[in-house]
PDB file of N, CA and C in Angstrom:
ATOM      1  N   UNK A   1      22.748  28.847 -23.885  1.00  0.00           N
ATOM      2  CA  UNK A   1      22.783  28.558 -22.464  1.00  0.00           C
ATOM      3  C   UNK A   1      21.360  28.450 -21.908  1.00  0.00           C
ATOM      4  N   UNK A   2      20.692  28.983 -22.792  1.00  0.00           N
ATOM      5  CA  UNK A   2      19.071  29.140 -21.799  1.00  0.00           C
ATOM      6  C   UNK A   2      18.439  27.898 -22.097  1.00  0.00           C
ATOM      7  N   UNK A   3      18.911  27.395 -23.334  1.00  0.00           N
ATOM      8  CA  UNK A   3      17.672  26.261 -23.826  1.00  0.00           C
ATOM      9  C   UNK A   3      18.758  24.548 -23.190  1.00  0.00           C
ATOM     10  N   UNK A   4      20.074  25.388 -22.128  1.00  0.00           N
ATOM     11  CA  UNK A   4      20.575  24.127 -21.690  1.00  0.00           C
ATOM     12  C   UNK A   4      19.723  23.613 -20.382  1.00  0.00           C
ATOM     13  N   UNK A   5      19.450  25.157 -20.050  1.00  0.00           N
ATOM     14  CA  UNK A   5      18.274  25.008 -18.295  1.00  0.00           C
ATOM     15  C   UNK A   5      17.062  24.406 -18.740  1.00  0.00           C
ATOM     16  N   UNK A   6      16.139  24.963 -20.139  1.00  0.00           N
ATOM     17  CA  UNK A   6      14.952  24.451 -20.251  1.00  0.00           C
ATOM     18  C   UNK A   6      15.206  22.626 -20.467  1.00  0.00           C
ATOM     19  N   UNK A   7      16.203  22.436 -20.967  1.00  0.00           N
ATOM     20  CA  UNK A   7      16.541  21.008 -21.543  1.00  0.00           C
ATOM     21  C   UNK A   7      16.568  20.491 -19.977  1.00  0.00           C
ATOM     22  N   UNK A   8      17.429  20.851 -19.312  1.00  0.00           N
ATOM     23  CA  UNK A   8      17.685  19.963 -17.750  1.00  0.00           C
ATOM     24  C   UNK A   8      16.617  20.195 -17.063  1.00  0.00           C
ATOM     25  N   UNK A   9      15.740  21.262 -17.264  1.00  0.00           N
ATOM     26  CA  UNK A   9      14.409  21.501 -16.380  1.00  0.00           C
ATOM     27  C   UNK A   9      13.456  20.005 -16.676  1.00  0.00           C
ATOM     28  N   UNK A  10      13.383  20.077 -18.223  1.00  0.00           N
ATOM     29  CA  UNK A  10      12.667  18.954 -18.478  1.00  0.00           C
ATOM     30  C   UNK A  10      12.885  17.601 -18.727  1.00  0.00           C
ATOM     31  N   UNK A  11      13.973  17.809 -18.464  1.00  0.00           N
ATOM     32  CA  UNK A  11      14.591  16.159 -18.159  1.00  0.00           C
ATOM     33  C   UNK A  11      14.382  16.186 -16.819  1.00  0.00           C
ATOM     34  N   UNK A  12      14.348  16.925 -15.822  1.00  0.00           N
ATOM     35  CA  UNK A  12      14.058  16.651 -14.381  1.00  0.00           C
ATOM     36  C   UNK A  12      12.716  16.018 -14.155  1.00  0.00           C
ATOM     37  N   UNK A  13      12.148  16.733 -14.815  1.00  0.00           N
ATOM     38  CA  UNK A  13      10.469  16.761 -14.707  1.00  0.00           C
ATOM     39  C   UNK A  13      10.090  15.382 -14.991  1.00  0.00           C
ATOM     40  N   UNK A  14      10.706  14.942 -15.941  1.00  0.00           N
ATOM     41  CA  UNK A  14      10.390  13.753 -16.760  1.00  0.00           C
ATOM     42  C   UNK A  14      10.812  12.420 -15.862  1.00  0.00           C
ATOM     43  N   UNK A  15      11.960  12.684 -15.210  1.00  0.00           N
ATOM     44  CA  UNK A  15      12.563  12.159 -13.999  1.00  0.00           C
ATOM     45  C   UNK A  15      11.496  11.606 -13.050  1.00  0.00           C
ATOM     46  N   UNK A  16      11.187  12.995 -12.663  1.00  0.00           N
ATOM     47  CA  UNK A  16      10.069  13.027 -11.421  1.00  0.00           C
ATOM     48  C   UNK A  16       8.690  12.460 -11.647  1.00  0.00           C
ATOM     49  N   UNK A  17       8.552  12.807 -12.854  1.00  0.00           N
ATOM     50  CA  UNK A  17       7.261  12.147 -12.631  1.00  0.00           C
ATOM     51  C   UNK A  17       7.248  10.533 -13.239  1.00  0.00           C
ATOM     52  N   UNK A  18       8.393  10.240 -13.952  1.00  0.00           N
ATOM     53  CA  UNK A  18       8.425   8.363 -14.049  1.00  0.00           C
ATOM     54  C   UNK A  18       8.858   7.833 -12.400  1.00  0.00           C
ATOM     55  N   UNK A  19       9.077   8.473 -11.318  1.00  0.00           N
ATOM     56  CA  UNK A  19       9.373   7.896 -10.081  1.00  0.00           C
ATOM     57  C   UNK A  19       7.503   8.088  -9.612  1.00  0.00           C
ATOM     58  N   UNK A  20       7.207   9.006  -9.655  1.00  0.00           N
ATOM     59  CA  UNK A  20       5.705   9.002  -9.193  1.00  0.00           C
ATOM     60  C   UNK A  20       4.609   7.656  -9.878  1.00  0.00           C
ATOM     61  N   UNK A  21       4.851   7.527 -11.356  1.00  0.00           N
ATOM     62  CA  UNK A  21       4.239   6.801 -12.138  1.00  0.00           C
ATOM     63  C   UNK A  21       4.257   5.436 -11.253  1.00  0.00           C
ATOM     64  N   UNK A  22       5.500   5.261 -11.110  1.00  0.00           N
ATOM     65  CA  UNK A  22       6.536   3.627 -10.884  1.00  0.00           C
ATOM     66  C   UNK A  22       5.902   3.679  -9.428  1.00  0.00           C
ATOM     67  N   UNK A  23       6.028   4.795  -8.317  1.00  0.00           N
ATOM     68  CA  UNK A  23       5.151   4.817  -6.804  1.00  0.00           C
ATOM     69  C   UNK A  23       4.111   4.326  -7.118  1.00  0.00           C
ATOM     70  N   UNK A  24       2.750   4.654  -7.632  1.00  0.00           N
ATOM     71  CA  UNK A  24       1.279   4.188  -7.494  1.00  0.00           C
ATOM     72  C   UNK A  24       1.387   3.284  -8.463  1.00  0.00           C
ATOM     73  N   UNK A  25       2.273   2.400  -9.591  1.00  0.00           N
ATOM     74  CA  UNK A  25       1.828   0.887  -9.700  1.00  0.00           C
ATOM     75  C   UNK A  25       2.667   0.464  -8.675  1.00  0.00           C
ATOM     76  N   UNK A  26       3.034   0.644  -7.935  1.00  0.00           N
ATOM     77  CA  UNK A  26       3.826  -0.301  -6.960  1.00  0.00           C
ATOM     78  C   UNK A  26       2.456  -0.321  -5.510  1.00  0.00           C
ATOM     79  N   UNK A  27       2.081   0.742  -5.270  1.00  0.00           N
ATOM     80  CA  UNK A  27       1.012   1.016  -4.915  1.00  0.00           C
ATOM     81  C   UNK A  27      -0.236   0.367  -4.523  1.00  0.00           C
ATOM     82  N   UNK A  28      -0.320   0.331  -6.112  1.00  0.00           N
ATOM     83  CA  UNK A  28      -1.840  -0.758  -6.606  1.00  0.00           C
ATOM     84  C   UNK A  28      -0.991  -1.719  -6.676  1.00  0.00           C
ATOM     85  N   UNK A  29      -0.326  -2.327  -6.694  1.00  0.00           N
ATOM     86  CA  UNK A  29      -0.088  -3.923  -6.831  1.00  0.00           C
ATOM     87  C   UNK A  29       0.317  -4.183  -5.505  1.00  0.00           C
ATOM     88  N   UNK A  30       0.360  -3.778  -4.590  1.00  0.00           N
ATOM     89  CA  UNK A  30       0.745  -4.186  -2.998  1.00  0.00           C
ATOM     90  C   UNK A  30      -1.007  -3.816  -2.492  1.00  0.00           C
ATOM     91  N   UNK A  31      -1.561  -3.041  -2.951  1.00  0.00           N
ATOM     92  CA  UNK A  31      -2.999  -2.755  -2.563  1.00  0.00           C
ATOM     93  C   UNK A  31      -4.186  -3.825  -2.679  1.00  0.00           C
ATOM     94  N   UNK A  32      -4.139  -4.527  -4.129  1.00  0.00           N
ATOM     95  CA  UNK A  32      -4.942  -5.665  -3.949  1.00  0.00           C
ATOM     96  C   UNK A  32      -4.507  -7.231  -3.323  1.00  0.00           C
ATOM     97  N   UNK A  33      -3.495  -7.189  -3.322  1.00  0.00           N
ATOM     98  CA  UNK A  33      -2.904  -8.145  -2.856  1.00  0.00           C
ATOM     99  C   UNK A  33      -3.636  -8.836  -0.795  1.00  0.00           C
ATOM    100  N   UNK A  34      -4.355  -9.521  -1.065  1.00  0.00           N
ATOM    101  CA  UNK A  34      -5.370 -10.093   0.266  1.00  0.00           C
ATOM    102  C   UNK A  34      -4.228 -10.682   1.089  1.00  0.00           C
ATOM    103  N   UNK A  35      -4.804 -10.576   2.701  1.00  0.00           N
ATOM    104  CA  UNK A  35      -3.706 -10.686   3.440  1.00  0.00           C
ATOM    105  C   UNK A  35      -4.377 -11.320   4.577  1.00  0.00           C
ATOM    106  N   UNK A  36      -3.910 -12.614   5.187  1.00  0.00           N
ATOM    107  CA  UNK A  36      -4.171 -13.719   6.487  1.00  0.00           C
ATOM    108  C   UNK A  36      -3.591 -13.430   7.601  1.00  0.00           C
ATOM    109  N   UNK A  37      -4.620 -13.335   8.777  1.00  0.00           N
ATOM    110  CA  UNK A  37      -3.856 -13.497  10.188  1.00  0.00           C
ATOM    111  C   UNK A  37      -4.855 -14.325  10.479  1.00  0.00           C
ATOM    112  N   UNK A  38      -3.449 -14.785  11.724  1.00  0.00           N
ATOM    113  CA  UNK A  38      -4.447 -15.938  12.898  1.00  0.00           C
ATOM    114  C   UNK A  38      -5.182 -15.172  13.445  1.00  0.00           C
ATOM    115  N   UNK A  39      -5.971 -15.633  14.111  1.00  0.00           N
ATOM    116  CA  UNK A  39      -6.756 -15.459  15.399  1.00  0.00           C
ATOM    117  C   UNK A  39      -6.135 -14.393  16.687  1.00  0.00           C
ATOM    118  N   UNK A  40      -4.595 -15.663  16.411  1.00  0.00           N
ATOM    119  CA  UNK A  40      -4.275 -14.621  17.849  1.00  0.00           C
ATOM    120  C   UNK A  40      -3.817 -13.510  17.156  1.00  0.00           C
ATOM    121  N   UNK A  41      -2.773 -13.203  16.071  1.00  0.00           N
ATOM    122  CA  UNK A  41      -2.468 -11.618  15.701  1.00  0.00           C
ATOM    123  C   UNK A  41      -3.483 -10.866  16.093  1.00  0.00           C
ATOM    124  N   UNK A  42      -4.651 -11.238  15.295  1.00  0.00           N
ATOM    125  CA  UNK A  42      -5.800 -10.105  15.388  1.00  0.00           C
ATOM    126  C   UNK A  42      -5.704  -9.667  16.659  1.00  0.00           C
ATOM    127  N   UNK A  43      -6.505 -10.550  18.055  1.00  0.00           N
ATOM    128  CA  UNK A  43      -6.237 -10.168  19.496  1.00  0.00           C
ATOM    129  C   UNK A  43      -5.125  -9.415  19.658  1.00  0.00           C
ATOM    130  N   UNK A  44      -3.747  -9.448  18.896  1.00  0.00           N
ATOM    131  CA  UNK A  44      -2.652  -8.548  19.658  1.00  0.00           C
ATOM    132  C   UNK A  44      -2.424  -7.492  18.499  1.00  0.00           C
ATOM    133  N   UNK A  45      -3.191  -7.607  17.751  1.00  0.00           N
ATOM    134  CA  UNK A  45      -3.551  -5.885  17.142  1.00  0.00           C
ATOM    135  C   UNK A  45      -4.409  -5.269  17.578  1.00  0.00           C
ATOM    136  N   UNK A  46      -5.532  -5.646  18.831  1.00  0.00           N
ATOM    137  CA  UNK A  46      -6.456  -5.321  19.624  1.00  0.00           C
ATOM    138  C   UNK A  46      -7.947  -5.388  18.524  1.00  0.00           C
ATOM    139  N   UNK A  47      -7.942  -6.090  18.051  1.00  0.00           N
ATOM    140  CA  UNK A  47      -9.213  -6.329  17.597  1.00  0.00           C
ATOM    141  C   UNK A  47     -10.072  -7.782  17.911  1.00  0.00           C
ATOM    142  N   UNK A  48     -10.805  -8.022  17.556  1.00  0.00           N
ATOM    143  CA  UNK A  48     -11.613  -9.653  17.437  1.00  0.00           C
ATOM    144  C   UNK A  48     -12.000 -10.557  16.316  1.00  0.00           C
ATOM    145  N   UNK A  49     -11.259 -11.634  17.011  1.00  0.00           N
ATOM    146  CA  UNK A  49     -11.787 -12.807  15.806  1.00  0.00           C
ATOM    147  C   UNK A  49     -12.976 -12.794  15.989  1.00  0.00           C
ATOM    148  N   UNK A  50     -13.591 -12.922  14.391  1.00  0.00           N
ATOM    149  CA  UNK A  50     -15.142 -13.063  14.344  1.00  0.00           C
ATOM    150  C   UNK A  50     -15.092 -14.221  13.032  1.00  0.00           C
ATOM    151  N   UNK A  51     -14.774 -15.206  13.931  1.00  0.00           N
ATOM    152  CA  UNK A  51     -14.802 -16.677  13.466  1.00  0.00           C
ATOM    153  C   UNK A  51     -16.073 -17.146  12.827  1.00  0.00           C
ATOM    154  N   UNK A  52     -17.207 -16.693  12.550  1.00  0.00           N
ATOM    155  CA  UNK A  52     -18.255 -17.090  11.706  1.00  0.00           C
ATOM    156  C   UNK A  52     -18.374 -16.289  10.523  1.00  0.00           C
ATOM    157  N   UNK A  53     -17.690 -15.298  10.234  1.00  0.00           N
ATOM    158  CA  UNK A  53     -17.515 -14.503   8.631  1.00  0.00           C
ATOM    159  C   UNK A  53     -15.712 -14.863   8.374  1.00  0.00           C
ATOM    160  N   UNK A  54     -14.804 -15.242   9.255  1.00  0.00           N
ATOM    161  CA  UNK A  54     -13.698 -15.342   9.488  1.00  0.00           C
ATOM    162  C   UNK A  54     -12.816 -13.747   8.726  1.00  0.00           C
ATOM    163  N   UNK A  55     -13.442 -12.996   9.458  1.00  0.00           N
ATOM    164  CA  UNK A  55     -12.386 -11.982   9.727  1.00  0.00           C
ATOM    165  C   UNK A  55     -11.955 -11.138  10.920  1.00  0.00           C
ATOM    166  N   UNK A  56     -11.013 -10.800  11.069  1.00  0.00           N
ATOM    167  CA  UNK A  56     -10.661  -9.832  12.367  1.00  0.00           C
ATOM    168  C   UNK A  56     -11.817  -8.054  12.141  1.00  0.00           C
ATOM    169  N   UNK A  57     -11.858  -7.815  13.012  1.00  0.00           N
ATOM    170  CA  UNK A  57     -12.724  -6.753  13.373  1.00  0.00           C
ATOM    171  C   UNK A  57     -12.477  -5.894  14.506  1.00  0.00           C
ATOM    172  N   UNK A  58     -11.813  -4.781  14.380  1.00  0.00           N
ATOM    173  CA  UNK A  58     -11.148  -3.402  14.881  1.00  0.00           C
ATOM    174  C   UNK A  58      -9.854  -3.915  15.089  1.00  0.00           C
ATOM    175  N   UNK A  59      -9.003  -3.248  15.514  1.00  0.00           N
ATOM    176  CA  UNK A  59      -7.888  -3.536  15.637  1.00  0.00           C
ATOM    177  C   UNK A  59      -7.051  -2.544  14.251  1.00  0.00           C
ATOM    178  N   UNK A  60      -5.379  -2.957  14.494  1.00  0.00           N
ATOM    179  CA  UNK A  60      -4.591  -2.897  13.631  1.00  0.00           C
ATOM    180  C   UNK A  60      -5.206  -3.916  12.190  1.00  0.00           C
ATOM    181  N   UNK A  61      -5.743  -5.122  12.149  1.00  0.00           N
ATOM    182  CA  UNK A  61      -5.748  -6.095  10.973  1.00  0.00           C
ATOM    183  C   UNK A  61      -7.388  -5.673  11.195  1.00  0.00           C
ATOM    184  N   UNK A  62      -7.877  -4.928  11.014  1.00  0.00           N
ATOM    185  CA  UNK A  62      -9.182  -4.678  10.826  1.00  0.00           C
ATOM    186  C   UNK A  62     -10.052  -5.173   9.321  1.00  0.00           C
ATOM    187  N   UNK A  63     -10.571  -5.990   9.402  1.00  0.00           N
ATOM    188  CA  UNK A  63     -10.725  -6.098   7.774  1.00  0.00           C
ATOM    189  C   UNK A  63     -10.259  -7.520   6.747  1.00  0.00           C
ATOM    190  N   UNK A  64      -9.341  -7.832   7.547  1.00  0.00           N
ATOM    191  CA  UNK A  64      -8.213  -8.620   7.346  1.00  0.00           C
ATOM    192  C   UNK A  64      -8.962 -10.239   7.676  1.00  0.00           C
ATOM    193  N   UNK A  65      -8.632 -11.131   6.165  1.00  0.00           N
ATOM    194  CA  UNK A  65      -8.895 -12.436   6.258  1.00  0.00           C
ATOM    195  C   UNK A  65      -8.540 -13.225   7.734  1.00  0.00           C
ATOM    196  N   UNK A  66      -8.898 -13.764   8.659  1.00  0.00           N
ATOM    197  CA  UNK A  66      -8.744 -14.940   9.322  1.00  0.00           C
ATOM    198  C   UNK A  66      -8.454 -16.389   8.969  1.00  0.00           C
ATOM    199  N   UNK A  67      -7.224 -16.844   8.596  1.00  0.00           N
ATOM    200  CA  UNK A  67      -6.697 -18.099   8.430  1.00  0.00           C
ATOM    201  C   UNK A  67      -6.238 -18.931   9.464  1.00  0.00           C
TER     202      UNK A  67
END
């Protein structure tokens, strides 16, 4: 009976941490992935187009390509 708990303990474990594994590549692959707003989004994420490097600057899309 004892080595049925250690058995389900570590099948849990093993569980848990292939859901953690599978979280951070899902993670990193939504992380590099580059991302476009207009002009106007930027303005209504409260930041500024800065149309001569073409990116938004403060705001919600801070950072964020200008297309």
């Amino acid at each position: 009976m004892r080595i049925r708990r250690i058995f389900a303990a570590v099948i849990a474990a093993a569980a848990l941490a292939g859901l953690g594994l599978t979280g951070v590549a899902a993670a990193t692959t939504t992380q590099g992935a580059s991302s476009y707003v207009t002009p106007n989004e930027c303005k209504q994420g409260g930041g500024v187009a800065d149309l001569t490097a073409n990116l938004c600057k403060g705001g919600t899309h801070d950072g964020e390509t200008i297309d």
